[in-house]
C-alpha atoms as a PDB file:
ATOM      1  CA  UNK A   1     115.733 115.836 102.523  1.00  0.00           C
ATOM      2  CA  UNK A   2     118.120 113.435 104.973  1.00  0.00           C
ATOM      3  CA  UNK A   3     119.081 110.082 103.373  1.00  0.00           C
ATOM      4  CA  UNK A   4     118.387 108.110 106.469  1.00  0.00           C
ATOM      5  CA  UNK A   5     115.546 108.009 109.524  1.00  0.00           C
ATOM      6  CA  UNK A   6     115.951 108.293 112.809  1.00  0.00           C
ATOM      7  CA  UNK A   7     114.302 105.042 114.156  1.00  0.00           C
ATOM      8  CA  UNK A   8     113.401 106.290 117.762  1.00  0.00           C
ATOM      9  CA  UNK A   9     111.774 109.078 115.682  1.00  0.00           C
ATOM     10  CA  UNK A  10     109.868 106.298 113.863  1.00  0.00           C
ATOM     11  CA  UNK A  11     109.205 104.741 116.937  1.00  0.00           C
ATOM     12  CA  UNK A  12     107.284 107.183 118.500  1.00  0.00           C
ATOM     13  CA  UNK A  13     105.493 107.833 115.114  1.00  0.00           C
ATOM     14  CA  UNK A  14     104.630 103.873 114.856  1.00  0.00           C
ATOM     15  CA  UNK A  15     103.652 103.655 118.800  1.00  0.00           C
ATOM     16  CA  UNK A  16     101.168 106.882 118.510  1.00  0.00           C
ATOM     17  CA  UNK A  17      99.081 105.045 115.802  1.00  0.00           C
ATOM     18  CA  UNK A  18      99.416 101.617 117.417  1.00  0.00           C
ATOM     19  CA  UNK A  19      98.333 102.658 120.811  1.00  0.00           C
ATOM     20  CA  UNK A  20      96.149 105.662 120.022  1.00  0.00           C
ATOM     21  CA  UNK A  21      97.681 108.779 120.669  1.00  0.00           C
ATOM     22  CA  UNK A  22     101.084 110.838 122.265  1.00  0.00           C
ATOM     23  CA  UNK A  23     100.306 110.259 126.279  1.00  0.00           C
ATOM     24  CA  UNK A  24     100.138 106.267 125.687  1.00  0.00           C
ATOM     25  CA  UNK A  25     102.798 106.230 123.239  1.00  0.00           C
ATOM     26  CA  UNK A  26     105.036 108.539 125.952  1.00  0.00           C
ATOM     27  CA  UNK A  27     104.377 106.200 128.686  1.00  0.00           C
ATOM     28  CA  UNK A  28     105.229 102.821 126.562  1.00  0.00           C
ATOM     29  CA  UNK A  29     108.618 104.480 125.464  1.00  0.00           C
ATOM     30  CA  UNK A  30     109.364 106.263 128.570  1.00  0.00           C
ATOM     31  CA  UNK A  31     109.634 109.597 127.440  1.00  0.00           C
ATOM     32  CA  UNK A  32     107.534 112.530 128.004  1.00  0.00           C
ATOM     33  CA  UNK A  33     104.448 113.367 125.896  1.00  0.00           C
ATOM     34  CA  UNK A  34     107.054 116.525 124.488  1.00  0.00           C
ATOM     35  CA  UNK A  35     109.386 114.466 123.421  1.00  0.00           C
ATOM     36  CA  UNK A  36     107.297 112.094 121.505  1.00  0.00           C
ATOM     37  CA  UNK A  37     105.583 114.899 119.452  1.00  0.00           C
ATOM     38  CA  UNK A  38     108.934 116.657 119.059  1.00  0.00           C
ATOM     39  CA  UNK A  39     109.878 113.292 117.293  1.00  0.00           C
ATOM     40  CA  UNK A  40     106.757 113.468 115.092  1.00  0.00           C
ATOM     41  CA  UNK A  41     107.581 117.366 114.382  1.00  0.00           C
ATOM     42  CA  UNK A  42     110.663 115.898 113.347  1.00  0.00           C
ATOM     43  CA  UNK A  43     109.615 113.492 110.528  1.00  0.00           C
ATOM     44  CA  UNK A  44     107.357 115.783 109.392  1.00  0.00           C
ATOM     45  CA  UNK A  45     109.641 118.547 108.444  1.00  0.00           C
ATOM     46  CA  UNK A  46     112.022 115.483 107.077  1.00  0.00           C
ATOM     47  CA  UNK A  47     109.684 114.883 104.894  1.00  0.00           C
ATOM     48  CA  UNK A  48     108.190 118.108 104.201  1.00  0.00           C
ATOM     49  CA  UNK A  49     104.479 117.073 104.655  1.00  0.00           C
ATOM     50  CA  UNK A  50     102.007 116.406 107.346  1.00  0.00           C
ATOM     51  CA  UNK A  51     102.195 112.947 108.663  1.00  0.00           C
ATOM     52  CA  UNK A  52      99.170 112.643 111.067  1.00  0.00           C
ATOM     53  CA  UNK A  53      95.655 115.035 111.604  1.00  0.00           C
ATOM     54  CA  UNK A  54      93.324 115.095 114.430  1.00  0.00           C
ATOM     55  CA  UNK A  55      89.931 114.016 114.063  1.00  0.00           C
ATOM     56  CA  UNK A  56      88.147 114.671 117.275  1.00  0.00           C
ATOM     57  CA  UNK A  57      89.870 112.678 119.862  1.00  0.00           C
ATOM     58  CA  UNK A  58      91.796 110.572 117.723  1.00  0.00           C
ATOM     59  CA  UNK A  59      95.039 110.999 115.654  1.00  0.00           C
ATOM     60  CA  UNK A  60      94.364 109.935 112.470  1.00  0.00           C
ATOM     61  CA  UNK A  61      97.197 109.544 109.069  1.00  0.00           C
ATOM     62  CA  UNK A  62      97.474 111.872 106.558  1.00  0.00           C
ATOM     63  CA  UNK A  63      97.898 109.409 102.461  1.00  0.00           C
ATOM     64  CA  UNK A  64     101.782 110.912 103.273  1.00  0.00           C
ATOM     65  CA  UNK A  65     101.560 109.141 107.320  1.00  0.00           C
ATOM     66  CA  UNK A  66      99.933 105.901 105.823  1.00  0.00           C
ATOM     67  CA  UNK A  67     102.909 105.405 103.541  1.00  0.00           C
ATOM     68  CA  UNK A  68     105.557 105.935 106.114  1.00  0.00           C
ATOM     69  CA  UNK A  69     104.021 103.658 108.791  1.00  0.00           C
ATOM     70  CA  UNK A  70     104.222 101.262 106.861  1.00  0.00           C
ATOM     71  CA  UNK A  71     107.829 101.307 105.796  1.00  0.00           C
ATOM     72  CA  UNK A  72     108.191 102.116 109.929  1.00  0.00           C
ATOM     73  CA  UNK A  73     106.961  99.092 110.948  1.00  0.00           C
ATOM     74  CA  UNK A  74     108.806  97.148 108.202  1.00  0.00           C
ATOM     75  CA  UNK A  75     112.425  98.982 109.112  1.00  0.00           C
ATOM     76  CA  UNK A  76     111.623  98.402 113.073  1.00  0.00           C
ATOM     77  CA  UNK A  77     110.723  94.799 112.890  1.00  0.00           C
ATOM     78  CA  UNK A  78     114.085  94.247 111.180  1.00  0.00           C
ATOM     79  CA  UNK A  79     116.208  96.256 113.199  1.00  0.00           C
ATOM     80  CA  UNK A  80     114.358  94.492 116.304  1.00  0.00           C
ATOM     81  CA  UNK A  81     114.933  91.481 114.529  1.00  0.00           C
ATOM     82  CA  UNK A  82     118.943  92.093 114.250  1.00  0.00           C
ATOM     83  CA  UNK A  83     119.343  93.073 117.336  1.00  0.00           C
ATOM     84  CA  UNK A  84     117.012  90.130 119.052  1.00  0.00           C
ATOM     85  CA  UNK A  85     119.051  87.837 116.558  1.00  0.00           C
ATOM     86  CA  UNK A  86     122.142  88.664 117.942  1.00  0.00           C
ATOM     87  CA  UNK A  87     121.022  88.251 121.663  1.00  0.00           C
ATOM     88  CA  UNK A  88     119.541  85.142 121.231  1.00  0.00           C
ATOM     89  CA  UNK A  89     122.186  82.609 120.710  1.00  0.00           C
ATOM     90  CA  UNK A  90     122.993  83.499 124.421  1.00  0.00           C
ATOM     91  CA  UNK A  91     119.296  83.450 125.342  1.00  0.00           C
ATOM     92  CA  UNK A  92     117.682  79.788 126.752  1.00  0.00           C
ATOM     93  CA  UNK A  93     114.839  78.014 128.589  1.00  0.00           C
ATOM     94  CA  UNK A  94     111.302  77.911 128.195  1.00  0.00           C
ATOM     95  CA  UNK A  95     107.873  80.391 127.544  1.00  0.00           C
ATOM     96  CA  UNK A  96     104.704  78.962 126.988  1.00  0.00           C
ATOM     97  CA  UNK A  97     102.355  81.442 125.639  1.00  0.00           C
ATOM     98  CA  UNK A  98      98.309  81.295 125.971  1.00  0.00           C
ATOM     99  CA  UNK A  99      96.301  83.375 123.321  1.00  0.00           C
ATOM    100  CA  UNK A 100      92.701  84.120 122.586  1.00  0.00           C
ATOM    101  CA  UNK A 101      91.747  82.328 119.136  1.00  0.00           C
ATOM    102  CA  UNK A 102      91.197  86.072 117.547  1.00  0.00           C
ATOM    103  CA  UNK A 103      94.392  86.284 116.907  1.00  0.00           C
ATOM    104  CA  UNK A 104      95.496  82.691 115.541  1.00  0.00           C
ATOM    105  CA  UNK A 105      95.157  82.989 112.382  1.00  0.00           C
ATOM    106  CA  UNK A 106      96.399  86.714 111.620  1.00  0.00           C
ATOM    107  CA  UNK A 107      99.465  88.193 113.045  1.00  0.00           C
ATOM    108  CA  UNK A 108     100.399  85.281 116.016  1.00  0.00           C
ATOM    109  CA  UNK A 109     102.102  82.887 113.766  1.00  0.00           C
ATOM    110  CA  UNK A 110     104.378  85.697 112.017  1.00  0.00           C
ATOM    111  CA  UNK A 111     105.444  86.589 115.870  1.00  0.00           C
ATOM    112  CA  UNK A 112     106.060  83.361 116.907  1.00  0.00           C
ATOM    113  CA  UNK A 113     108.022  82.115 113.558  1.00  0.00           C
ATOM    114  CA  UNK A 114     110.141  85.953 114.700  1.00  0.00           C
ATOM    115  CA  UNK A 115     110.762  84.780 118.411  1.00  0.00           C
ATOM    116  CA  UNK A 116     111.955  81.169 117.150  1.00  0.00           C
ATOM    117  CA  UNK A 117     114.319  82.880 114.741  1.00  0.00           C
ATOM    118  CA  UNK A 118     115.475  85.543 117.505  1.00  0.00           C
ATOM    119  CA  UNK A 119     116.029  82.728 120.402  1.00  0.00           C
ATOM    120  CA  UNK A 120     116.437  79.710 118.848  1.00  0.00           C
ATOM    121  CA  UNK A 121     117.637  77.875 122.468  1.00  0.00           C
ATOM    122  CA  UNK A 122     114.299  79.133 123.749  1.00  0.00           C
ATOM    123  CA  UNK A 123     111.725  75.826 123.859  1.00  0.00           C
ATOM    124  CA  UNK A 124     108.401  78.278 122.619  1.00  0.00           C
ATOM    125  CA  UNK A 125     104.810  76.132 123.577  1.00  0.00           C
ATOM    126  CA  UNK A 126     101.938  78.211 122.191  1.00  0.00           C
ATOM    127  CA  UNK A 127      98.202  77.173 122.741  1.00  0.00           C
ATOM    128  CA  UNK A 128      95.001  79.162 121.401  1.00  0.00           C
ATOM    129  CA  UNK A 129      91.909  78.738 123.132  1.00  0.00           C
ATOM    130  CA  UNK A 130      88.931  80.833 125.286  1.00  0.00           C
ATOM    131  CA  UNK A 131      89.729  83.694 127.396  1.00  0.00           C
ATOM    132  CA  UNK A 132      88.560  81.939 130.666  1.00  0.00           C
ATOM    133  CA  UNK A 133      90.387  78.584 129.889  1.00  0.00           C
ATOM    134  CA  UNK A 134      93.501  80.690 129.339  1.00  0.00           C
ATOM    135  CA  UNK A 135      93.442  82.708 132.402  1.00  0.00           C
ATOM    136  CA  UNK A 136      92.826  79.274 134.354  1.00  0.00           C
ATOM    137  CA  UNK A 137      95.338  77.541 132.316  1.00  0.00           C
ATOM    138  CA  UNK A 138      98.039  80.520 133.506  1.00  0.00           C
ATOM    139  CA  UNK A 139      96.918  80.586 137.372  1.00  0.00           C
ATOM    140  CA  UNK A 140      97.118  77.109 137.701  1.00  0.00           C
ATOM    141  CA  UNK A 141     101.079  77.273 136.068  1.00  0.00           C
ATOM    142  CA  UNK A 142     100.675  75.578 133.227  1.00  0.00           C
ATOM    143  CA  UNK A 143     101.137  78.635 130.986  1.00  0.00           C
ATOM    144  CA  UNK A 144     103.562  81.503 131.325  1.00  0.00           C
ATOM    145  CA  UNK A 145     101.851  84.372 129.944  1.00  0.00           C
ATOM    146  CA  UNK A 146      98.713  84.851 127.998  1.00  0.00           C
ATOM    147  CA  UNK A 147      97.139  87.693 125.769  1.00  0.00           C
ATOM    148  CA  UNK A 148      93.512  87.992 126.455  1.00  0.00           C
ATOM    149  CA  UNK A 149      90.416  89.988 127.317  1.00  0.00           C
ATOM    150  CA  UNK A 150      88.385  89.724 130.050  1.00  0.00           C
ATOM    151  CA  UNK A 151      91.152  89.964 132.725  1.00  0.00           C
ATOM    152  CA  UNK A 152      90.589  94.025 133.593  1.00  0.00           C
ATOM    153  CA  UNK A 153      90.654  93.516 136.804  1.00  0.00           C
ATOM    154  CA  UNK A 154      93.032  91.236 137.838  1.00  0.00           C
ATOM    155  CA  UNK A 155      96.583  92.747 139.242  1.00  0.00           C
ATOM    156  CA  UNK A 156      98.337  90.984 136.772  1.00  0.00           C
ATOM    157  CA  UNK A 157      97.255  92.955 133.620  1.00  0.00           C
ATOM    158  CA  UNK A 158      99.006  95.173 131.128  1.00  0.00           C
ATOM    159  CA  UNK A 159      97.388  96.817 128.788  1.00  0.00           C
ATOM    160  CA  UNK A 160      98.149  96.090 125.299  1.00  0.00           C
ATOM    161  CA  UNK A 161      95.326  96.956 123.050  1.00  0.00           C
ATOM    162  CA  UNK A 162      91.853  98.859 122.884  1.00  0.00           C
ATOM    163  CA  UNK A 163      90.018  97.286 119.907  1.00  0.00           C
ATOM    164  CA  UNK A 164      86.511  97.864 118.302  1.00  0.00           C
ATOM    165  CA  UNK A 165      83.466  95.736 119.147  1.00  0.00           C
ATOM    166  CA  UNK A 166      82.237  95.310 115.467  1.00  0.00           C
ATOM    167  CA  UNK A 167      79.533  92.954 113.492  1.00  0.00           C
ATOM    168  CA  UNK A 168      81.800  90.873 110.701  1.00  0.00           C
ATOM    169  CA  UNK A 169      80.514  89.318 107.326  1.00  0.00           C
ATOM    170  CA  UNK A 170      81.811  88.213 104.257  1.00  0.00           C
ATOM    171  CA  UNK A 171      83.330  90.956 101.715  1.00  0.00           C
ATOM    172  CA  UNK A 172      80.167  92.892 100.642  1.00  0.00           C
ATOM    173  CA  UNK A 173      78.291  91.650 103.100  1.00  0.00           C
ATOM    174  CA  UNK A 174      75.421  94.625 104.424  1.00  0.00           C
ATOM    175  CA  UNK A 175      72.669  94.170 106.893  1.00  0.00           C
ATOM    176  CA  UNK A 176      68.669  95.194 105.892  1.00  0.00           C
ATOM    177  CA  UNK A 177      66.619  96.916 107.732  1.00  0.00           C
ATOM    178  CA  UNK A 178      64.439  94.312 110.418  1.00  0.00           C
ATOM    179  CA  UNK A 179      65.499  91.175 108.437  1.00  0.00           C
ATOM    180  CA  UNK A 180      66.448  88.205 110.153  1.00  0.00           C
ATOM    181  CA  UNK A 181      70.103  88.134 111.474  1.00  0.00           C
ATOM    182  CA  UNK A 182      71.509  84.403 111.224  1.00  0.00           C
ATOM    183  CA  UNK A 183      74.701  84.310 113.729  1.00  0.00           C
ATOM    184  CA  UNK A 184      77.785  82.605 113.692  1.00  0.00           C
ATOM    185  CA  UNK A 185      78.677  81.893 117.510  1.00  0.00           C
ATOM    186  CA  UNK A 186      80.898  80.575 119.869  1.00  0.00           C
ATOM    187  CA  UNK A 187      79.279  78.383 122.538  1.00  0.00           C
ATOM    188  CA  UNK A 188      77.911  79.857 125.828  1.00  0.00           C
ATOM    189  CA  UNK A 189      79.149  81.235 127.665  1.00  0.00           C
ATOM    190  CA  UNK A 190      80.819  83.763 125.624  1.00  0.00           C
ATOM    191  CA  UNK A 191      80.772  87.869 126.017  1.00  0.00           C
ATOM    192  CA  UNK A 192      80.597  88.296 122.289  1.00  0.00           C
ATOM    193  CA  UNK A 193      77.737  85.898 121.781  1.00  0.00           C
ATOM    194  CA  UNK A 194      75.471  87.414 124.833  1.00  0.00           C
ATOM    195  CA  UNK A 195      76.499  90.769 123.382  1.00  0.00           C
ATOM    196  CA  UNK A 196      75.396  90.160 119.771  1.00  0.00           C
ATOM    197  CA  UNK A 197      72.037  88.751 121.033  1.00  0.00           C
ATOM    198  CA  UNK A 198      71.316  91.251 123.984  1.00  0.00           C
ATOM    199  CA  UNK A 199      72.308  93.835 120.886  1.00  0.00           C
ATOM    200  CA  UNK A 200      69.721  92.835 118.515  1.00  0.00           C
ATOM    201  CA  UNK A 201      67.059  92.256 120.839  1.00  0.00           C
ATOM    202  CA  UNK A 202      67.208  95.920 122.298  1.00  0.00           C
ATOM    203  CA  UNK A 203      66.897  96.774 119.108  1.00  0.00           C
ATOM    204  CA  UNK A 204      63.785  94.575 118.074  1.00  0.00           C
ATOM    205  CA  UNK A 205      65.757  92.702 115.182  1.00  0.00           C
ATOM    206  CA  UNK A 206      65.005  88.991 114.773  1.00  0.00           C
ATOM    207  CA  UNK A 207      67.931  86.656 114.860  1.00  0.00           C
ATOM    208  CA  UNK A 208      68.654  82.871 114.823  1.00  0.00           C
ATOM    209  CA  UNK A 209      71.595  81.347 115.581  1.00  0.00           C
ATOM    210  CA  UNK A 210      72.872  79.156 112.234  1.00  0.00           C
ATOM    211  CA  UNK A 211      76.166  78.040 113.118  1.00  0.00           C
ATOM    212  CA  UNK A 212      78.282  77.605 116.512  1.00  0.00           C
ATOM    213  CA  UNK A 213      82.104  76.486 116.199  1.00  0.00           C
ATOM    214  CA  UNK A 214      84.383  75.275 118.849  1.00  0.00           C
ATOM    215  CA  UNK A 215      86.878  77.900 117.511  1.00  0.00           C
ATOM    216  CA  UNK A 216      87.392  81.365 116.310  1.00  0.00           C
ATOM    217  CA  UNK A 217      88.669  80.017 113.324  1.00  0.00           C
ATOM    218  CA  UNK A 218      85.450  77.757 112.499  1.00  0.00           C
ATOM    219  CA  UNK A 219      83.656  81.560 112.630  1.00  0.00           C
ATOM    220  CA  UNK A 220      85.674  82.853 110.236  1.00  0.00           C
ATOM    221  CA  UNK A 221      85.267  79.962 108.027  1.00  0.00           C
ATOM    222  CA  UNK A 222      81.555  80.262 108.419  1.00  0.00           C
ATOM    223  CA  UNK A 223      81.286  83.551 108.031  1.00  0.00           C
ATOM    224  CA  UNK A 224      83.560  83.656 104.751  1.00  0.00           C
ATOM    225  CA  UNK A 225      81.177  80.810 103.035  1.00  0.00           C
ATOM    226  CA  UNK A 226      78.016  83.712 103.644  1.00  0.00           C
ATOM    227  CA  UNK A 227      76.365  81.278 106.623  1.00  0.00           C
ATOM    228  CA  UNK A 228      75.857  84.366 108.846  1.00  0.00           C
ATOM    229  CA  UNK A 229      77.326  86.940 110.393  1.00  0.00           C
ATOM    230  CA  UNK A 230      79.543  87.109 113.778  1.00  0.00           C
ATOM    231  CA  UNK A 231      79.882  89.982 116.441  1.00  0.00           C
ATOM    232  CA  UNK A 232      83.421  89.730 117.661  1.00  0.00           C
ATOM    233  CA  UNK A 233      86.608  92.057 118.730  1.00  0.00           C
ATOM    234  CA  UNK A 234      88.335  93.508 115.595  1.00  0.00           C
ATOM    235  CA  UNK A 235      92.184  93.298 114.785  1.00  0.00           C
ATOM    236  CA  UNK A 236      93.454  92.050 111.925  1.00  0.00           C
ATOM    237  CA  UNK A 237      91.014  90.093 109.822  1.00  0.00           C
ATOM    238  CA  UNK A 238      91.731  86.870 107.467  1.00  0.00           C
ATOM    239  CA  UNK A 239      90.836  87.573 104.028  1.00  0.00           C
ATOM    240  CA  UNK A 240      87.171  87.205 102.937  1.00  0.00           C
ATOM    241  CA  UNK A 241      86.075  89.225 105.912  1.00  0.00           C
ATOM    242  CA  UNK A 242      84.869  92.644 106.372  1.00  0.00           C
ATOM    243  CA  UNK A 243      84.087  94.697 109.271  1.00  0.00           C
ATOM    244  CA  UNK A 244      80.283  95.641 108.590  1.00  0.00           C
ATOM    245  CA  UNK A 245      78.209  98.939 109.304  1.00  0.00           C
ATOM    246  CA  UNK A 246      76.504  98.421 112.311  1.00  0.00           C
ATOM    247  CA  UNK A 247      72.733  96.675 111.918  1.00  0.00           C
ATOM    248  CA  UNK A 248      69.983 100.107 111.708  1.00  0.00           C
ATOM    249  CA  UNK A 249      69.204 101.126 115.300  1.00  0.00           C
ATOM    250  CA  UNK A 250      71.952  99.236 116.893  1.00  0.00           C
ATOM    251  CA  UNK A 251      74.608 101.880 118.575  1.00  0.00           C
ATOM    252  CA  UNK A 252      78.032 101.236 118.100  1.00  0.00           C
ATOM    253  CA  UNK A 253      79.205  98.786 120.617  1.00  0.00           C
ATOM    254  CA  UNK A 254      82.339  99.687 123.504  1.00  0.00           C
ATOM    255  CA  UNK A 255      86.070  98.689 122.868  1.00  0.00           C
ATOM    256  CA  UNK A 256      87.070  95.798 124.696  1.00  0.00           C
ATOM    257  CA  UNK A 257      90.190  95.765 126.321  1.00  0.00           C
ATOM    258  CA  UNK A 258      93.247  93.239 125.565  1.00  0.00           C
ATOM    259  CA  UNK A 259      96.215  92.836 128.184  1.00  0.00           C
ATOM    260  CA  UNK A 260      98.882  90.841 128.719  1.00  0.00           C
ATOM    261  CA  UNK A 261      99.108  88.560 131.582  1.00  0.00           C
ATOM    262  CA  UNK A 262     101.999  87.147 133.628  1.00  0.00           C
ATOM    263  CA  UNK A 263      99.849  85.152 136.808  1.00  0.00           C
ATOM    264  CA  UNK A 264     102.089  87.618 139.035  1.00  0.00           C
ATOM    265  CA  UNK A 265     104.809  85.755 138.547  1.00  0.00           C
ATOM    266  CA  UNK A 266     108.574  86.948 138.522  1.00  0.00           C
ATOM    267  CA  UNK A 267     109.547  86.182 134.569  1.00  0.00           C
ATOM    268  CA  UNK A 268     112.401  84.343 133.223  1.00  0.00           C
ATOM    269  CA  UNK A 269     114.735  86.163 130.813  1.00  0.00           C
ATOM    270  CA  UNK A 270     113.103  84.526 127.689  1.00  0.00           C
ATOM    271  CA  UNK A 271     109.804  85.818 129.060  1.00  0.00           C
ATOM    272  CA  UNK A 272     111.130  88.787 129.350  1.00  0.00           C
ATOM    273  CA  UNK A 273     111.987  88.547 125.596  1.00  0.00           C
ATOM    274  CA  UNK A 274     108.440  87.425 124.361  1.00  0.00           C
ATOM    275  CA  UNK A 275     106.784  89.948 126.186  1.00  0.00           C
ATOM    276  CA  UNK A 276     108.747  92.422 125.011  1.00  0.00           C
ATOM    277  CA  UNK A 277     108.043  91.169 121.238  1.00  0.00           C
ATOM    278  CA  UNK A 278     104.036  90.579 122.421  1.00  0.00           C
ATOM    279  CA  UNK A 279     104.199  94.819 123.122  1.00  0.00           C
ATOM    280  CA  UNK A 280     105.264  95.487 119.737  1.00  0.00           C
ATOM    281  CA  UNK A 281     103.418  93.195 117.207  1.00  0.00           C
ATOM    282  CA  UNK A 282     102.176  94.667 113.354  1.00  0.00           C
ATOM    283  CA  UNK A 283      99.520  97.335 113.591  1.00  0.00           C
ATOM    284  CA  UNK A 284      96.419  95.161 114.493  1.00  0.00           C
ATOM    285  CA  UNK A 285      93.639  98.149 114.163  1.00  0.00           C
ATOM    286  CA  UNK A 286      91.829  98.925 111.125  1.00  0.00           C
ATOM    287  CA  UNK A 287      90.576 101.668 109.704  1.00  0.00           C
ATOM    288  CA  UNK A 288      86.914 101.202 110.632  1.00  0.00           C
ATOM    289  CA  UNK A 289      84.172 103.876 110.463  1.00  0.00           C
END
């Protein structure tokens, strides 16, 4: 076996998972669909086992896949890091960055503590807050670029990620069949609260609302203490929260759509930088059945 990867190789391998299959990952990279699952052939026979399988639609990792992506993402966030590191000392200005509160307390502050190490010249403002205040906030100019749902249909959007609609409880948390559903909410109006409600009522399943936070990070904490559950977009969750099976009789819910937005504006060289970095965060979807 070869002592060393080839990191485009590992790129392709890392962008199939993270953006769910070869024609997405092709058209991220710029290369044809070919060439990205000649790449994958390629670390396969390096390491002399089957690194992905299908499972309907889906490409899904083999134990052998699940070990290598994550050394992949590990060896590409350094070598991005090097590289940025050695760009930025050149690199200054200003990017203020807007992002939905699902994402606060997980992967955003390992980013941002990355782009502040990789451009240190570059004045970084970062707010969390509600899709609709962000998308406001970044037409009116006060923020540069913001990661949200909600915006499909606006001309500035670029799709980032596809994630799960899924219920969320604390660790061993299970629903019962036609017993009262206690919710942990955002206020109205919010998609995910209408959606949990309209949900359950479809279904005939009593619920009360027990708790509604100002934040996405007052749900989690409610929902890790075992005040209720919350129905919310899934990425990468805090610990002391589970994904749940969905409650009996209630279908599985559609994938909401994430994109990056720019207000249509022509971007600076450090926003060129932090999108850049925003396209290639840690893995953010879970294995959920």
């Amino acid at each position: 076996m070869p002592t060393h990867f080839d990191l485009d190789c590992l790129r392709s391998f890392v962008a199939a998972q993270e953006y769910g299959g070869f024609n997405r990952a092709a058209e991220l990279l710029n290369r044809s669909q070919s060439a990205v699952s000649q790449q994958l052939r390629k670390l396969e026979c390096q390491v002399g086992q089957p690194l992905v399988r299908r499972h309907g639609r889906r490409l899904v990792l083999t134990p052998a896949g699940e070990t290598l992506f994550a050394y992949a993402r590990r060896l590409l966030a350094l070598n991005d890091e090097a590289m940025a590191a050695l760009r930025g000392h050149a690199l200054a200005g200003q990017a203020r960055l807007g992002v939905v509160g699902d994402f606060a307390e997980t992967w955003l502050p390992e980013t941002l503590a990355l782009f502040r190490r990789a451009y240190p010249q570059v004045l970084l403002e970062a707010s969390v807050d509600r899709a609709s205040a962000l998308l406001d906030a970044l037409d009116r100019g006060v923020l540069d670029l913001v990661l949200t749902f909600g915006g499909d249909g606006r001309a500035d959007a670029l799709p980032w990620r596809t994630l799960p609609q899924r219920w969320i409880g604390g660790d061993g948390l299970c629903f019962k069949r036609m017993e009262m559903v206690d919710l942990v909410v955002l206020p109205a109006p919010c998609r995910f609260r209408q959606g949990a409600i309209d949900r359950l009522e479809a279904a005939g399943i009593p619920w009360r609302i027990v708790f509604t936070g100002r934040s996405v990070a007052a749900l989690w904490a409610a929902v890790r203490a075992g005040l209720g559950v919350s129905f919310r977009m899934v990425g990468e969750l805090p610990p002391g929260i589970s994904v749940m099976d969905d409650p009996p009789g209630v279908p599985r819910a559609p994938d909401v759509r994430v994109s990056i937005h720019d207000g249509g504006r022509p971007a600076s060289d450090p926003l060129v930088q932090l999108k850049q970095m925003l396209e290639t965060p840690p893995a953010l979807i879970p294995a959920v059945g």
